[in-house]
Protein backbone atom coordinates (compact mmCIF):
# COMPACT_ATOMS: atom_id res chain seq x y z
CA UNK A 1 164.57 94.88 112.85
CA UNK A 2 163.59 91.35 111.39
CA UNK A 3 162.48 92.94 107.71
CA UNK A 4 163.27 97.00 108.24
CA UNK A 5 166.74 98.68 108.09
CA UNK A 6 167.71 101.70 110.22
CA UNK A 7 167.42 103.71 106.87
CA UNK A 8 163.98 102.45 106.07
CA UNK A 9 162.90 103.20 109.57
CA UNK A 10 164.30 106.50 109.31
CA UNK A 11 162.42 107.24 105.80
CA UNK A 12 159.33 105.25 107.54
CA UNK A 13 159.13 107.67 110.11
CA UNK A 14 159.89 111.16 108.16
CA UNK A 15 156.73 109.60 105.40
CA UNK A 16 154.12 108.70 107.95
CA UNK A 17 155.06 109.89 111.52
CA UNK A 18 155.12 107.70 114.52
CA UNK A 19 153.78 105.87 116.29
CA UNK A 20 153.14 103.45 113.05
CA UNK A 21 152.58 100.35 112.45
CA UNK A 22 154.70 98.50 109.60
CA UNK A 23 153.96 95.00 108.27
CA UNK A 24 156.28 93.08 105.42
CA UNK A 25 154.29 91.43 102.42
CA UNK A 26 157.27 89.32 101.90
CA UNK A 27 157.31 88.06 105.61
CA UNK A 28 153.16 87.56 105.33
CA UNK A 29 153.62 85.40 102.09
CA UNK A 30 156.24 83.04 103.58
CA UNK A 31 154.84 82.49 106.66
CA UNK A 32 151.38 81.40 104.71
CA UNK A 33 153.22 79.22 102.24
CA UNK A 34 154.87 77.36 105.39
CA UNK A 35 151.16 77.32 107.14
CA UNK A 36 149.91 75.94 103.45
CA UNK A 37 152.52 73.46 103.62
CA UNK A 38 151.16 71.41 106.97
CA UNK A 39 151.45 67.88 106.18
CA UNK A 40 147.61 66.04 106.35
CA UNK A 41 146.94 62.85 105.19
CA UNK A 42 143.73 63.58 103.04
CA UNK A 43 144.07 67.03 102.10
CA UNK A 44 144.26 70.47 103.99
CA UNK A 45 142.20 74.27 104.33
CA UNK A 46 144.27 76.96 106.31
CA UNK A 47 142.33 79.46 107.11
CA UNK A 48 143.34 82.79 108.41
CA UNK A 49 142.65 83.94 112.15
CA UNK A 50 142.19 87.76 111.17
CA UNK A 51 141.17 88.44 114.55
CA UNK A 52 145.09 88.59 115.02
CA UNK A 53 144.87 91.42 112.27
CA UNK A 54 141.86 92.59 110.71
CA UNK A 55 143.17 95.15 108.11
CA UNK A 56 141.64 94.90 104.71
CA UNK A 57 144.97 95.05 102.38
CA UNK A 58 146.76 92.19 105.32
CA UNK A 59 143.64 90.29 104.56
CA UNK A 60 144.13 90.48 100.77
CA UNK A 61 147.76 89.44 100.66
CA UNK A 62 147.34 86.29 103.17
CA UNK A 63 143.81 85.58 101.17
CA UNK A 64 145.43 85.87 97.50
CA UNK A 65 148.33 82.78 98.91
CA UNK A 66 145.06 80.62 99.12
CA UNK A 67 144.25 80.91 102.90
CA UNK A 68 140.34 80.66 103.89
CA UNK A 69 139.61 83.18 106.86
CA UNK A 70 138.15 82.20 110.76
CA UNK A 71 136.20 85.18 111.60
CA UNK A 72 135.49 85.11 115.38
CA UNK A 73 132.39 87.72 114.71
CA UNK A 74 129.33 88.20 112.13
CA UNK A 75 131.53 91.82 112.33
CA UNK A 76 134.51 89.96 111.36
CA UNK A 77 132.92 88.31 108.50
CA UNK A 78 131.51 91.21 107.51
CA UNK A 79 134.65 92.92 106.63
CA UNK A 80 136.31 89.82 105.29
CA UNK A 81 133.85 89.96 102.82
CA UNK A 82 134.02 93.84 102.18
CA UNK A 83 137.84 93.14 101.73
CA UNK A 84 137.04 90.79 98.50
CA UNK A 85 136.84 87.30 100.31
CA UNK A 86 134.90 84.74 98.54
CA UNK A 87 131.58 84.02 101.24
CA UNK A 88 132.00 80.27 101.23
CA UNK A 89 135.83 81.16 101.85
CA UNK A 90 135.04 82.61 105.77
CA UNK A 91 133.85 80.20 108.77
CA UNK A 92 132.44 82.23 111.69
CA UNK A 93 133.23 80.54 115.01
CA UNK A 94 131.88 83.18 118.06
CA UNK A 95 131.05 83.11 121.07
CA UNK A 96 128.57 85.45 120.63
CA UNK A 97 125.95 84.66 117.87
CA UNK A 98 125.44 87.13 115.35
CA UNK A 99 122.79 89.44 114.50
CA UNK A 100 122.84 89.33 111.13
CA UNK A 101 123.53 85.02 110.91
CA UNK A 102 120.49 84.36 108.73
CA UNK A 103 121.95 87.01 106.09
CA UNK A 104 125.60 86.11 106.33
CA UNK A 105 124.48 82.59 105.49
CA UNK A 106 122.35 83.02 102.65
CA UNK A 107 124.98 85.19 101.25
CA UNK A 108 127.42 81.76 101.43
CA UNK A 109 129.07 82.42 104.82
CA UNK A 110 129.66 79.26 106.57
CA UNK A 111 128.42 78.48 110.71
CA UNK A 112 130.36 76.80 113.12
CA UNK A 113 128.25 76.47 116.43
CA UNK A 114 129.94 76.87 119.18
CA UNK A 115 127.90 76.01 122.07
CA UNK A 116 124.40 74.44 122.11
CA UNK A 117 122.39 77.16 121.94
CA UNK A 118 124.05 78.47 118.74
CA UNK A 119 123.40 75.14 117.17
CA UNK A 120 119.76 75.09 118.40
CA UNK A 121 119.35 78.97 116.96
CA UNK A 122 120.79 77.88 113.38
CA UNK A 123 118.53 74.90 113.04
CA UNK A 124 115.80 77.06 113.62
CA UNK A 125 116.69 79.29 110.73
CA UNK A 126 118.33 76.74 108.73
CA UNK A 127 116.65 73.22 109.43
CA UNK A 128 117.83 70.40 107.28
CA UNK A 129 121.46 72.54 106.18
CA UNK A 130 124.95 71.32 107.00
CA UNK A 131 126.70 73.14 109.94
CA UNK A 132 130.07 72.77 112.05
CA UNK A 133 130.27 72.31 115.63
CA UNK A 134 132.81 73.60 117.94
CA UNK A 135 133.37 70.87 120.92
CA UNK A 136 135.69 70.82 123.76
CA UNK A 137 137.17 67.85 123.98
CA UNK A 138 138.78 68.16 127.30
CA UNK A 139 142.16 69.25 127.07
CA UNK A 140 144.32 72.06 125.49
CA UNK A 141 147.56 72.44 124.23
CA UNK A 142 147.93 76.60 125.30
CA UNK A 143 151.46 77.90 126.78
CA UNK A 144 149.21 79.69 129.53
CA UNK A 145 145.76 79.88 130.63
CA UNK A 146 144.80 82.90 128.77
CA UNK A 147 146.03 81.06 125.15
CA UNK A 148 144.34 77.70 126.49
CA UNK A 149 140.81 77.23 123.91
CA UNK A 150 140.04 74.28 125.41
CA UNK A 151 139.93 71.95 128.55
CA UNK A 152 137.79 72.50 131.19
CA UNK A 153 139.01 76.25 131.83
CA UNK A 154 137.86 77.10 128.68
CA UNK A 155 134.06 77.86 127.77
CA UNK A 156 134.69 77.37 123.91
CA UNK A 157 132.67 74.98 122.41
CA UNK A 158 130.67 72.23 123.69
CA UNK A 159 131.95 70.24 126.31
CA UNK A 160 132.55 66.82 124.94
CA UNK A 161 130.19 65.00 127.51
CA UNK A 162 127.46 66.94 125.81
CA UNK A 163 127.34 64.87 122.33
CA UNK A 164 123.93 63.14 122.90
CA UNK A 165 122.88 66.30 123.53
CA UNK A 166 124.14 67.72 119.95
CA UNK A 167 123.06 64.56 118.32
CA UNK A 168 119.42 65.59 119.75
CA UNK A 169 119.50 68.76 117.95
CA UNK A 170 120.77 67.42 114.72
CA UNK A 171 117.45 64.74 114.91
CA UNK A 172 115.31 68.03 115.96
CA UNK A 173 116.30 69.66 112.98
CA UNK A 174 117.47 67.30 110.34
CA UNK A 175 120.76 68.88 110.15
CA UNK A 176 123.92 67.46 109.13
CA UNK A 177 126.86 67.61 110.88
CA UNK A 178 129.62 67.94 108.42
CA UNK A 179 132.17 69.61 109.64
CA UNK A 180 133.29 69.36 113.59
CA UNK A 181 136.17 72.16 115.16
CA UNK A 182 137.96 71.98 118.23
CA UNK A 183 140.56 74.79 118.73
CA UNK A 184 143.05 72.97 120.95
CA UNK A 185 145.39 76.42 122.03
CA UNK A 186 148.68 77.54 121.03
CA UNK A 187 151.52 75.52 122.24
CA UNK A 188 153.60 73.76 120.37
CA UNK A 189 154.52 70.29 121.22
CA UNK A 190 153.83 67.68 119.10
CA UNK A 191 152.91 65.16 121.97
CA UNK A 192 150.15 66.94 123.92
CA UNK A 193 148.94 67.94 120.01
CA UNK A 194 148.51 64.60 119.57
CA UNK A 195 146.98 63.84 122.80
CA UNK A 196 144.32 66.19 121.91
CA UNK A 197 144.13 64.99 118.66
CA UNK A 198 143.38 61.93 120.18
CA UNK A 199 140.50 63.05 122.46
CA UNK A 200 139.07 65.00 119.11
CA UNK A 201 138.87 62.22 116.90
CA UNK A 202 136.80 60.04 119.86
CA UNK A 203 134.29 62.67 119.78
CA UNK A 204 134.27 62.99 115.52
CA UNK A 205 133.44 59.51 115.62
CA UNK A 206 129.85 59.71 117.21
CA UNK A 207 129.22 62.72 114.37
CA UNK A 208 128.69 59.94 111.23
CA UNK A 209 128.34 62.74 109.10
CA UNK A 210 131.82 64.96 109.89
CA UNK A 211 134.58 64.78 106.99
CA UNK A 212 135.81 67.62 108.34
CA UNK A 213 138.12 68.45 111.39
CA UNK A 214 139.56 71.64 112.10
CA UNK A 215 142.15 71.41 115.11
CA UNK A 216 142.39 75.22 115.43
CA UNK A 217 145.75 75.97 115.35
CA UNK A 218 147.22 78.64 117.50
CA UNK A 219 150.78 77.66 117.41
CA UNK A 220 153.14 79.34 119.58
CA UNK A 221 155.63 82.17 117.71
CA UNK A 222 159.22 82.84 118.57
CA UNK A 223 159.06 86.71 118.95
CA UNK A 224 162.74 86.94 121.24
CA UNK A 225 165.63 85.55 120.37
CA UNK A 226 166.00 81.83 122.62
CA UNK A 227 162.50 81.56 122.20
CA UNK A 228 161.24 78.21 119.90
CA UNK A 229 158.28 78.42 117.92
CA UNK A 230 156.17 75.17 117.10
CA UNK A 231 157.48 73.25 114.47
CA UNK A 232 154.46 72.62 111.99
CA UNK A 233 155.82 69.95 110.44
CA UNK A 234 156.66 68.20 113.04
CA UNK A 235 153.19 68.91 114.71
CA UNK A 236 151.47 67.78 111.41
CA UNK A 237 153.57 64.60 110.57
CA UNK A 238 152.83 62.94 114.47
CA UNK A 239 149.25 63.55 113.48
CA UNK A 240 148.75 61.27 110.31
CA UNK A 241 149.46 58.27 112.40
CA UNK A 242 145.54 59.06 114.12
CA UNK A 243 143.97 60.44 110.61
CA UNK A 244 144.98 57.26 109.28
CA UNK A 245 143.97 55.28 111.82
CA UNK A 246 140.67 56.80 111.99
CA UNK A 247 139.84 56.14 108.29
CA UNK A 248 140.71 52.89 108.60
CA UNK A 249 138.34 51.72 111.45
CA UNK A 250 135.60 54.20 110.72
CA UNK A 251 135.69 54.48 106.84
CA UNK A 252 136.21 58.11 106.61
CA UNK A 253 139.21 59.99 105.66
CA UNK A 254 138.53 63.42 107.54
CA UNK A 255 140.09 66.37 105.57
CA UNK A 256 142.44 68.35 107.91
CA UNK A 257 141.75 72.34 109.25
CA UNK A 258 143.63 74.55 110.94
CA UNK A 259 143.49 78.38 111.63
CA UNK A 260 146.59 80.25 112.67
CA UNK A 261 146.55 83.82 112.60
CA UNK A 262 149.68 84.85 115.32
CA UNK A 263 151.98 82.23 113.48
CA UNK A 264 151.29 84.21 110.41
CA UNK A 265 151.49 87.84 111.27
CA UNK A 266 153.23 88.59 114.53
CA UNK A 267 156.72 88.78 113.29
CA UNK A 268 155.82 90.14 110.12
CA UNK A 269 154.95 93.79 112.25
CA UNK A 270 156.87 96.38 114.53
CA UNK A 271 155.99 99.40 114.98
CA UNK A 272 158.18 102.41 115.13
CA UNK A 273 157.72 104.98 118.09
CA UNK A 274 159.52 108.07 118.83
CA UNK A 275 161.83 108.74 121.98
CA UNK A 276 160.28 111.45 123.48
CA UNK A 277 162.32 111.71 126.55
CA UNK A 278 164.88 109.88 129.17
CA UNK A 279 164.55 109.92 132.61
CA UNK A 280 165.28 108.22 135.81
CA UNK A 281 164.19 107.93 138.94
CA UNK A 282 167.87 108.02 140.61
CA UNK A 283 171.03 105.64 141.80
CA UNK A 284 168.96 102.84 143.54
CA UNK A 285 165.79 103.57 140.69
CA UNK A 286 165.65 102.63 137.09
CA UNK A 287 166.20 104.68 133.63
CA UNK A 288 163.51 104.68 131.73
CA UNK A 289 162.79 105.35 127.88
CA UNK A 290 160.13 107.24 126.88
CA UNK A 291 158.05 106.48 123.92
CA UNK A 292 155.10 107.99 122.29
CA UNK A 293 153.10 104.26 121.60
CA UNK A 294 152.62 101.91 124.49
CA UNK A 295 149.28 100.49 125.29
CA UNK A 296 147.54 102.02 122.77
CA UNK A 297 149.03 100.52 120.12
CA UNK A 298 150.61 97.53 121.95
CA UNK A 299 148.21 96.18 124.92
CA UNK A 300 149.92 92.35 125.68
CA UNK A 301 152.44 93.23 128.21
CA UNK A 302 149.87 95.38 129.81
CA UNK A 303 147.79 92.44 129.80
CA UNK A 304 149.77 89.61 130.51
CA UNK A 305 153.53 90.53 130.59
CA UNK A 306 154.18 89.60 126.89
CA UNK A 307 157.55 90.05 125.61
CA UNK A 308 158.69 91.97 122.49
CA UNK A 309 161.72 93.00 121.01
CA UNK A 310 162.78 96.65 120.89
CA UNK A 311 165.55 98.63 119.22
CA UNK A 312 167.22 101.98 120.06
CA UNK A 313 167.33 103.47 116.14
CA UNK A 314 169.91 106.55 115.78
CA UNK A 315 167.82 109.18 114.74
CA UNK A 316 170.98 110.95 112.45
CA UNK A 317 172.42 107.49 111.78
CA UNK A 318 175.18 107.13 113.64
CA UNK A 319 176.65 104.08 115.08
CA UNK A 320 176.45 104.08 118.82
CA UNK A 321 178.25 102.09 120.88
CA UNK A 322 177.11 102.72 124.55
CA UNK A 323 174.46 100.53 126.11
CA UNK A 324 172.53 100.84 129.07
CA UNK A 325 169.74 99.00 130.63
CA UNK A 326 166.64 100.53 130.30
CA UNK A 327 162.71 100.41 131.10
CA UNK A 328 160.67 101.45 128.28
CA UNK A 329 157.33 102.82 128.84
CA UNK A 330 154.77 104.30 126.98
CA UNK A 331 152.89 107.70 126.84
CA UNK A 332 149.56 106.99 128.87
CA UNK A 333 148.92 108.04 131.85
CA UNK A 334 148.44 104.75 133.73
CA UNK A 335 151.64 103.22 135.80
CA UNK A 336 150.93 99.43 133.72
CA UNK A 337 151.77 101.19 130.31
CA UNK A 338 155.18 99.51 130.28
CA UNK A 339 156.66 97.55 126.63
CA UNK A 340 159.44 95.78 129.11
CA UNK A 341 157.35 93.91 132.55
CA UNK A 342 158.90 90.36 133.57
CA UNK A 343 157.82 88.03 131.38
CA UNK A 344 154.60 86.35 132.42
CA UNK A 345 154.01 88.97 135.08
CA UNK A 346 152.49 92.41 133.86
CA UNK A 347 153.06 94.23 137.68
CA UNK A 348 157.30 93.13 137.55
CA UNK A 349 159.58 95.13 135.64
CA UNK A 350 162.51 93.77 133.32
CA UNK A 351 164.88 96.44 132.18
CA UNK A 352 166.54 95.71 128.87
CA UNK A 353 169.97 96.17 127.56
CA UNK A 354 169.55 99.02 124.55
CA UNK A 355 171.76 101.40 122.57
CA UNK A 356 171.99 104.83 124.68
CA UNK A 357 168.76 106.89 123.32
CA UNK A 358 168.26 110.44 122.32
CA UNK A 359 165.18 112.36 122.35
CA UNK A 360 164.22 112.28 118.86
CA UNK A 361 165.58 108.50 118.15
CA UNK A 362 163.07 105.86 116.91
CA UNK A 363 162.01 102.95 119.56
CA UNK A 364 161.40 99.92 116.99
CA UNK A 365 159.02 96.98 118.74
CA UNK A 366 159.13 93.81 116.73
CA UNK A 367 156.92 90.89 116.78
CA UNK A 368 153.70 93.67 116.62
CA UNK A 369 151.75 92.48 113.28
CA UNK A 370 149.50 89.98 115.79
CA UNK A 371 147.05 91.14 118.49
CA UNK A 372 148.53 94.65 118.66
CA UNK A 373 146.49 97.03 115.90
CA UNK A 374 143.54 94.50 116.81
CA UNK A 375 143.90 94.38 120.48
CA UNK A 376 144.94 98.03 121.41
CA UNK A 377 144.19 100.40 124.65
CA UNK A 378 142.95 102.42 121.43
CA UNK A 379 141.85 106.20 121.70
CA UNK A 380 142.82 105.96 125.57
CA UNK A 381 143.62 108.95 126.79
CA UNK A 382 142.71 110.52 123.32
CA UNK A 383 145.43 109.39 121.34
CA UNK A 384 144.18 108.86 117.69
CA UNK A 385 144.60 105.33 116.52
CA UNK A 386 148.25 104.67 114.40
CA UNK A 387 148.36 104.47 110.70
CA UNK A 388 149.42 100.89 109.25
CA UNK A 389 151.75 100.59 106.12
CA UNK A 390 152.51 97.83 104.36
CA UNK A 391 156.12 97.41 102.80
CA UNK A 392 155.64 95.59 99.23
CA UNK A 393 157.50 92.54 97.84
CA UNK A 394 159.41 95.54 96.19
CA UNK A 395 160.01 97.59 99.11
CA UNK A 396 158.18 100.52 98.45
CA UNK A 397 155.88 101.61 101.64
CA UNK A 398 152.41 102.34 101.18
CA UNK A 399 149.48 103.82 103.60
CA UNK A 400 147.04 100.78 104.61
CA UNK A 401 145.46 102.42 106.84
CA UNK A 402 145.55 106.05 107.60
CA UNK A 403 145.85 107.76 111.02
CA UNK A 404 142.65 108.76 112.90
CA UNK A 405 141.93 112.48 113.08
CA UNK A 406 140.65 114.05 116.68
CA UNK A 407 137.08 114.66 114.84
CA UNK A 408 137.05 110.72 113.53
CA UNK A 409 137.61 110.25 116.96
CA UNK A 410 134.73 112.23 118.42
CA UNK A 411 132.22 111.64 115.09
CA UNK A 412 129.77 109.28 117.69
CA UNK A 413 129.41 111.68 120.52
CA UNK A 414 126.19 113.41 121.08
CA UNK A 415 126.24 116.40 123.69
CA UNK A 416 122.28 116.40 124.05
């Protein structure tokens, strides 16, 4: 219940239904002026991850506090622009190369190649332009091997042995290597930041041409209570040491990216579910919450045993005091549709301490605005993908997204 009172869950719930997504504009805005705030030593571009959350109106509210947006597909960029972004405002970084690239860059879009085929494909449409390249310079910095974007794990980018290579295709095609990415994961301490900082810069100084480095930027959120999240400041101040360095021997003072997008959004969403029943499966079993969300609106601890919050809401009000310890599982029919597995481990099962439920009570999972409406089990089973409302700065709730119908749903298939 980081930005929602029991009362405007309640209200929430009677407007819209469940299950429902709810995001805070207020939450969104700080987080982006904190982002905005990374200390650089020659000036800084945060742009936006919206693969974390795609939705046109969450879009407009982190674009309006001056963030540029990372779209990981021509798709992506396509509806960053239909959502009112400037074109020379979006980078696409993909692995797969879109379609449509020739149009999305004439229309102002910028390219970031991300392996060497992608850069030999856009000097063939573009030869003598500027372009990024995404290169893997060895190491990451992820919590776990699924949030690791680099090292040699990882297939993003180019791998960082591979420079002559790129420098061939920049001579092939007369391009210009401006701008140079390497998305180092999602952890958070400073040190091994630096360390692939470190490795980054080596490789920026064989591109003459770069003034640009984007470091990615996936820091780690706090979503439970005991959990740290990265400390940007700290992360950014241990990095001027290299920036400054680096202008100093090579005469170039490289303006600083970086591209967050679960930093800014995951605790700015929960979404609020319905209890639709208790059961248990006796003395030596477990008790178990049911809900009507689960994978279909929330797919990471299906996926990889990612831990959320949840909140046992009185439907009428009252205060309860009784607790129990609970397993709360979703309504799909598939025995991995659990909200509470062991951390880490999507097959173990944690129970967690909650407020007695009621059929009829709202189930409130925090830390949902990242990777959870984008990243969904959605329409499995049939269940209609949730509805999304935004709270405004004033508190008033409005619809961002409305809830799919059966025939939305359906709309695609052809029975002959």
């Amino acid at each position: 219940m980081s930005f929602l009172s029991g009362d405007q869950a309640r209200a929430i719930r009677a407007e819209f239904g469940t299950p429902v997504y709810v995001y805070d504009q207020r939450t969104l805005e700080a987080s982006a002026r904190e982002v905005l705030a990374f200390p650089s030593a020659f000036g800084l571009t945060a742009r936006y991850a919206m693969k974390a959350l795609p939705t046109a109106a969450i879009i407009r509210v982190l674009y309006e506090t001056g963030l540029h947006i990372d779209a990981s597909s021509g798709f992506e960029a396509e509806r960053a622009l239909r959502a009112g972004v400037a074109p020379d405002r979006i980078q696409i970084t993909a692995q797969e190369l879109p379609k449509d690239l020739k149009d999305l860059v004439e229309r102002g879009v910028l390219f970031n190649a991300c392996s060497l085929r992608q850069l030999e494909a856009y000097g063939q449409l573009f030869p003598g332009r500027e372009v990024s390249v995404r290169i893997n310079p060895g190491l990451g910095a992820g919590h776990n091997n699924r949030t690791n974007t680099s090292g040699p794990s990882s297939s993003f980018g180019i791998w960082h042995e591979k420079l002559d290579q790129v420098l061939a295709l920049q001579r092939e095609f007369d391009l210009r290597l401006t701008r140079m990415h390497a998305h180092i994961g999602s952890g958070g301490d400073p040190e091994v930041w630096k360390k692939c900082a470190r490795l980054t810069l080596e490789a920026a100084a064989r591109l003459p041409d770069v003034t640009r480095l984007n470091l990615g930027g996936g820091f780690k959120v706090a979503r439970l209570p005991g959990e740290a999240s990265a400390n940007l400041r700290e992360i950014g101040e241990a990095l001027l040491p290299d920036f400054e360095a680096f202008a100093a021997q090579h005469g170039r003072e490289l303006h600083l990216e970086i591209e967050p997008g679960t930093y800014l959004v995951a605790n700015a969403g929960v979404v609020l579910a319905d209890v639709i029943d208790v059961v248990d499966s006796g003395a030596e079993g477990y008790a178990f919450i049911k809900t009507d969300t689960g994978m279909t609106e929330i797919l990471r601890p299906t996926l990889y045993g990612a831990q959320h919050p949840i909140e046992v809401v009185p439907a009428d009000g009252d205060e309860r005091h009784g607790e129990g310890d609970y397993l709360v599982v979703g309504h799909c029919c598939e025995s991995g549709d659990s909200l509470t597995p062991q951390p880490g481990d999507p097959e173990g099962l944690r129970p967690r301490r909650l407020c007695q439920p009621e059929p009829g009570d709202i189930v409130v999972i925090g830390g949902a605005g990242a990777y959870c409406s984008a990243l969904a089990g959605k329409n499995y089973n049939s269940f209609p993908e949730a509805p999304e409302v935004l709270v405004r700065r004033d508190g008033t709730a409005v619809l961002i997204r409305q809830r799919q119908s059966l025939d939305q749903m359906l709309i695609n298939e052809r029975t002959s």
